[in-house]
C-alpha atoms as a PDB file:
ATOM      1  CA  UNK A   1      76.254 282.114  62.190  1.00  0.00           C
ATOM      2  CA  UNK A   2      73.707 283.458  60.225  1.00  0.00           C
ATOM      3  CA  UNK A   3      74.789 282.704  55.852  1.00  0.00           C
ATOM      4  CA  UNK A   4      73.511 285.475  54.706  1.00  0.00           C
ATOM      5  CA  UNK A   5      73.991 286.672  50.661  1.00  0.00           C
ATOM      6  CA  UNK A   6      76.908 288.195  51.410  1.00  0.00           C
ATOM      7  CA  UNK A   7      78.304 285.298  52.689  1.00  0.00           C
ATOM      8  CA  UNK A   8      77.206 283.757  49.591  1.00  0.00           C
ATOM      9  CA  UNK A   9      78.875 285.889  47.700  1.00  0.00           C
ATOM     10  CA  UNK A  10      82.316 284.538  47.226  1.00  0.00           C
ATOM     11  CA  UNK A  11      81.367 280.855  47.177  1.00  0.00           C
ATOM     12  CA  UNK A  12      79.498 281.380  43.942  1.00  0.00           C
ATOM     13  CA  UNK A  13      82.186 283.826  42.740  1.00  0.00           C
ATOM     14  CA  UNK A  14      84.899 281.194  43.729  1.00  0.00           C
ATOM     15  CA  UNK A  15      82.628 278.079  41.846  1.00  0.00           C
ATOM     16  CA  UNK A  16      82.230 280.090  39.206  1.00  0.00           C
ATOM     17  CA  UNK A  17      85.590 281.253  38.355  1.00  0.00           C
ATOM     18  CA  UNK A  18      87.831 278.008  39.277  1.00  0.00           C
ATOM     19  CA  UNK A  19      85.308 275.954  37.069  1.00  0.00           C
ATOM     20  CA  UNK A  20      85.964 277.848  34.335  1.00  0.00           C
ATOM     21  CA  UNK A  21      89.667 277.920  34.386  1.00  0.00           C
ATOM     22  CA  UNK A  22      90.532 274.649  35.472  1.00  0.00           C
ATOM     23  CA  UNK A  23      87.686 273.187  33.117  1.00  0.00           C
ATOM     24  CA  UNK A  24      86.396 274.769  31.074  1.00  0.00           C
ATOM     25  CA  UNK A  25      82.842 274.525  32.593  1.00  0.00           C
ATOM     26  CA  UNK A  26      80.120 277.359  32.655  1.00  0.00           C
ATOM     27  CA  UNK A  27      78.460 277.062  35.749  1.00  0.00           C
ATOM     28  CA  UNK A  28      75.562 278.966  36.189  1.00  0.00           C
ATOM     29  CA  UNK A  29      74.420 279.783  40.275  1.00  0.00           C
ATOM     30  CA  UNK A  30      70.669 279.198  40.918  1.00  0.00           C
ATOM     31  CA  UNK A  31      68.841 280.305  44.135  1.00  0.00           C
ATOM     32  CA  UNK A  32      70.737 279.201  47.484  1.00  0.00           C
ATOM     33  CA  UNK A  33      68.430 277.084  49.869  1.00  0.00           C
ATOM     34  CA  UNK A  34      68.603 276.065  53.398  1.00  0.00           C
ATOM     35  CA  UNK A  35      69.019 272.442  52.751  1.00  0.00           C
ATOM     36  CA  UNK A  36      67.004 269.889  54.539  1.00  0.00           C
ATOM     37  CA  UNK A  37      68.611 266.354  55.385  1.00  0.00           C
ATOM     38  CA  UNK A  38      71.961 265.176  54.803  1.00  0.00           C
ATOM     39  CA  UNK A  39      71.620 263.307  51.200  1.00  0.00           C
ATOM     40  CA  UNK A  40      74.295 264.620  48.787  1.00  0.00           C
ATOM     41  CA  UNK A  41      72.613 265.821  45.406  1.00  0.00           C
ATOM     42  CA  UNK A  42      75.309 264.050  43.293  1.00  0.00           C
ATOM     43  CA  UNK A  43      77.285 260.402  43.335  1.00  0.00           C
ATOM     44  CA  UNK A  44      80.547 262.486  44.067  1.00  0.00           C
ATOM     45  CA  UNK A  45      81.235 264.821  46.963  1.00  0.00           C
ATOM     46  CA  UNK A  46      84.294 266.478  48.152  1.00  0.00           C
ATOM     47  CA  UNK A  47      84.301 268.198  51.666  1.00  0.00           C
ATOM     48  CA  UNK A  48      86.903 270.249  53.462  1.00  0.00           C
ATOM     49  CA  UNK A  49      86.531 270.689  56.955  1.00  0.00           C
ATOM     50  CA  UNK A  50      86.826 274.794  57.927  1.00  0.00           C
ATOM     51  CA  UNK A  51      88.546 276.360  61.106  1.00  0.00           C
ATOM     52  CA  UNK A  52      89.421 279.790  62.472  1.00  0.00           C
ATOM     53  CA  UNK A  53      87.022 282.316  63.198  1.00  0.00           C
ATOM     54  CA  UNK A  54      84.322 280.116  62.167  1.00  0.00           C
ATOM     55  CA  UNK A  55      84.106 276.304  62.127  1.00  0.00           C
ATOM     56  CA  UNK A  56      82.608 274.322  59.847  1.00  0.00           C
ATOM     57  CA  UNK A  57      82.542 272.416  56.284  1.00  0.00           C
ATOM     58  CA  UNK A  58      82.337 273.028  52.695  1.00  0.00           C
ATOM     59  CA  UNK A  59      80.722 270.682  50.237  1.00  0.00           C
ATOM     60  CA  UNK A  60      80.704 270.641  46.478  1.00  0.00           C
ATOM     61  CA  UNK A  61      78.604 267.295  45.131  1.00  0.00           C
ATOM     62  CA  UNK A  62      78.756 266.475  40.992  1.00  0.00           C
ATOM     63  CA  UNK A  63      76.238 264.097  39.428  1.00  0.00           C
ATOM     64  CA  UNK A  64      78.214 260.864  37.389  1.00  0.00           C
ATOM     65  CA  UNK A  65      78.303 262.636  34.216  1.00  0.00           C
ATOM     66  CA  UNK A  66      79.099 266.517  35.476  1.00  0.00           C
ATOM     67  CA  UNK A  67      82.103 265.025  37.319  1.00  0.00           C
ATOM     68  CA  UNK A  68      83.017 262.992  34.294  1.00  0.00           C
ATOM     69  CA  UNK A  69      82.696 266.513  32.188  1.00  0.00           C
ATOM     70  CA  UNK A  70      84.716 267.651  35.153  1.00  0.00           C
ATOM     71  CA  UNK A  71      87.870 265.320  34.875  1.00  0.00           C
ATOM     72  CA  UNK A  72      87.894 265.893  30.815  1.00  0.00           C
ATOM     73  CA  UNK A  73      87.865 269.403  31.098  1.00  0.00           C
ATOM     74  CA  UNK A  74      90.626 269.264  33.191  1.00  0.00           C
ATOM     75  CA  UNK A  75      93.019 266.140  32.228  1.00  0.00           C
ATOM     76  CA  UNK A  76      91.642 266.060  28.454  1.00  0.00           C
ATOM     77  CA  UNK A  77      91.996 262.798  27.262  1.00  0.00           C
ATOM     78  CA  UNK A  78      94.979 261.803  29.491  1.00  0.00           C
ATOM     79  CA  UNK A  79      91.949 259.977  32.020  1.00  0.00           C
ATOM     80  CA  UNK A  80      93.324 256.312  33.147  1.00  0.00           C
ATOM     81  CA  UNK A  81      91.283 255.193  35.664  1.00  0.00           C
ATOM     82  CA  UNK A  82      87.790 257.356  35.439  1.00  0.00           C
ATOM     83  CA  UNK A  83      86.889 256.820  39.273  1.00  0.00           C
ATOM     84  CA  UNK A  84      90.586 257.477  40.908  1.00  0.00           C
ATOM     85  CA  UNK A  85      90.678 260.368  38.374  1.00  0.00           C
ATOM     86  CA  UNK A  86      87.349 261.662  39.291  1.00  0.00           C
ATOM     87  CA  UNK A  87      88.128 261.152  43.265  1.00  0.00           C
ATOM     88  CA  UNK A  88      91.270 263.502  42.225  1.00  0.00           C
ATOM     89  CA  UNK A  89      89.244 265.828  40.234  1.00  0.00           C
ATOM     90  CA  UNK A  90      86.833 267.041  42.460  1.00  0.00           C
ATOM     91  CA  UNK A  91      88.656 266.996  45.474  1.00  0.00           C
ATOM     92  CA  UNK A  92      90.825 269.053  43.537  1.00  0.00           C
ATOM     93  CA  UNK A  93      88.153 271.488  42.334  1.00  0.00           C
ATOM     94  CA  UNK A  94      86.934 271.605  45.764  1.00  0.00           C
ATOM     95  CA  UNK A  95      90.042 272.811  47.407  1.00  0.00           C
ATOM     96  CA  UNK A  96      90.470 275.306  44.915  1.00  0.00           C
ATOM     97  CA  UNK A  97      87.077 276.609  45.812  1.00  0.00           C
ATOM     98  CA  UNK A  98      87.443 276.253  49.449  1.00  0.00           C
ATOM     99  CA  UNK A  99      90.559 278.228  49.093  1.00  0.00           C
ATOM    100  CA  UNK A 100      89.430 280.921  46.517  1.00  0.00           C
ATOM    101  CA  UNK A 101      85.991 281.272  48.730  1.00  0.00           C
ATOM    102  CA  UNK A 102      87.875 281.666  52.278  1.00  0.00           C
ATOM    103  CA  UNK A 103      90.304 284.622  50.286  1.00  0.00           C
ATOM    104  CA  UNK A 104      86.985 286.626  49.586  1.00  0.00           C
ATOM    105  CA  UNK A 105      85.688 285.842  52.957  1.00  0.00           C
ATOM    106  CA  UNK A 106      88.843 287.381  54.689  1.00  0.00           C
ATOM    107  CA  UNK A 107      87.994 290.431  52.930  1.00  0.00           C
ATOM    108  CA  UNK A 108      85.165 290.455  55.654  1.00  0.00           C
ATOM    109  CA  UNK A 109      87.646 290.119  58.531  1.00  0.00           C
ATOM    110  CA  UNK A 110      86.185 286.042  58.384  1.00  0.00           C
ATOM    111  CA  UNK A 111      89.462 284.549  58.502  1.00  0.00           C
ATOM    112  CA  UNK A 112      89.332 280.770  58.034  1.00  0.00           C
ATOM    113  CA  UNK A 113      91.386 277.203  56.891  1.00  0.00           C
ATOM    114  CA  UNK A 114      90.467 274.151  55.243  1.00  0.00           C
ATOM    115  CA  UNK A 115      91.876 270.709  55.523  1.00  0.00           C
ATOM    116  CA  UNK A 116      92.724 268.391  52.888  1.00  0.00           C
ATOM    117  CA  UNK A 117      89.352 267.528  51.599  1.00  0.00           C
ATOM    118  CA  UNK A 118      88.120 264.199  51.274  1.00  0.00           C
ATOM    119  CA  UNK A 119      85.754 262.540  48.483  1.00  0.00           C
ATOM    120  CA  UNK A 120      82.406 260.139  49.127  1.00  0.00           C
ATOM    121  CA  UNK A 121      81.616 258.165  46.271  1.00  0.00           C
ATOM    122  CA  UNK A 122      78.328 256.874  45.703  1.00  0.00           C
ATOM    123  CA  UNK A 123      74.898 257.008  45.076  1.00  0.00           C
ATOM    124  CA  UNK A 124      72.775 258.450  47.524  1.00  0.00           C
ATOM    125  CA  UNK A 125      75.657 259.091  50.080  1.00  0.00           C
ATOM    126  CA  UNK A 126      75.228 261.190  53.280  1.00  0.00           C
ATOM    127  CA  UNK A 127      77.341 264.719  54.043  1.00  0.00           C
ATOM    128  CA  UNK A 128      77.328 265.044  57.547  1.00  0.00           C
ATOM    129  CA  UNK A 129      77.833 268.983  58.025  1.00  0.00           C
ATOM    130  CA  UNK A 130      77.927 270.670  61.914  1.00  0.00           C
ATOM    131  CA  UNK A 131      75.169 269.091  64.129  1.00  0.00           C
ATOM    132  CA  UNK A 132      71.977 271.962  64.402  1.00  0.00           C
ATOM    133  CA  UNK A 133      73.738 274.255  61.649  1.00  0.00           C
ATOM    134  CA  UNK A 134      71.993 275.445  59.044  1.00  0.00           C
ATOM    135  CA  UNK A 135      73.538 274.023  55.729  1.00  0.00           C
ATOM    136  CA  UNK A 136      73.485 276.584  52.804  1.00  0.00           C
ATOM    137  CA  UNK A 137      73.205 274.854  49.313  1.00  0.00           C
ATOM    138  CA  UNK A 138      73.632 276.475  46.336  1.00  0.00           C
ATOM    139  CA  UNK A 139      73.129 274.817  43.138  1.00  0.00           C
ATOM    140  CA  UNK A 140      74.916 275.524  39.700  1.00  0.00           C
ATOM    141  CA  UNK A 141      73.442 274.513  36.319  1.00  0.00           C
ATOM    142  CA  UNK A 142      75.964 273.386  33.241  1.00  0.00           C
ATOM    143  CA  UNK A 143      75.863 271.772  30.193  1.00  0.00           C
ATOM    144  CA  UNK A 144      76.526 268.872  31.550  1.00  0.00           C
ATOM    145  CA  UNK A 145      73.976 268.953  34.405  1.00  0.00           C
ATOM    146  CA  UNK A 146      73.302 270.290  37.924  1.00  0.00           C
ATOM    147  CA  UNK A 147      76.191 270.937  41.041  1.00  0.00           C
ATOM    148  CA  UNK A 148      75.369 271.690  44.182  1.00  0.00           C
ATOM    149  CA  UNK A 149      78.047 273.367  46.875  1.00  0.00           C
ATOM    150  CA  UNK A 150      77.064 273.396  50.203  1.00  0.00           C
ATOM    151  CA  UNK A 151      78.438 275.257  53.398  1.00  0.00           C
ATOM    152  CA  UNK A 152      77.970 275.670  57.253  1.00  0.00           C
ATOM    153  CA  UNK A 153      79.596 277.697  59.318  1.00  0.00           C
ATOM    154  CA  UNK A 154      78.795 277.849  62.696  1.00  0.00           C
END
């Protein structure tokens, strides 16, 4: 499937709004890339896998410190264990997106669902998206640093 802009679309529209109601967070989209290689851009990555008229995953990978930002904005200063919490957070955060993102999509008659998601921690920690798919990344800019979600749907 070819990601075009308008496929874009409600991925950024999705990140945008569920960061800042769950959060807190201004995120700011930057230019969407074909990514190259499988590296995530952050230490913590939540995927859900997609099915239905399209199959395929969505990716949404925080730096330390964003996810960090991330968990506060959302639990305040109720955090009791800062990785299990962030594991929680953005997996959270992720579904919301994923869910939110496939809505607008439907509006294009691109009707899809998404599984529970799961979380990599770690530096330098591969996402393994669909095999020969182009992998759209688009990356997000806050106050406290640089997100990138990625999808492919093939």
């Amino acid at each position: 499937m070819s990601a075009g802009i308008e496929i874009a679309k409600p991925f950024i529209s999705a990140t945008k709004e569920v960061l800042s109601m769950m959060t807190g967070i201004e995120a700011v989209p930057k230019l969407p890339y074909v990514k190259k290689g499988v590296l995530a851009e952050g230490d913590l990555t939540a995927v859900v896998d997609i099915t239905g008229t399209y199959k395929g995953t969505i990716s949404i990978s925080f730096p330390k410190q964003c996810a960090i930002a991330v968990v506060r904005g959302m639990l305040g200063d109720d955090i009791e264990d800062i990785i299990q919490d962030s594991r929680d957070a953005v997996g959270e955060i992720c579904n919301m997106i994923s869910g939110q993102a496939r809505a607008g999509l439907a509006g294009m008659n691109i009707v899809l669902q998404g599984s529970t998601p799961s979380v990599i921690v770690g530096s330098r920690h591969s996402i393994s998206h669909a095999a020969g798919v182009p992998v759209v990344a688009i990356p997000f800019a806050t106050e406290n640093g640089n997100f990138t979600l990625e999808f492919c749907l093939a």
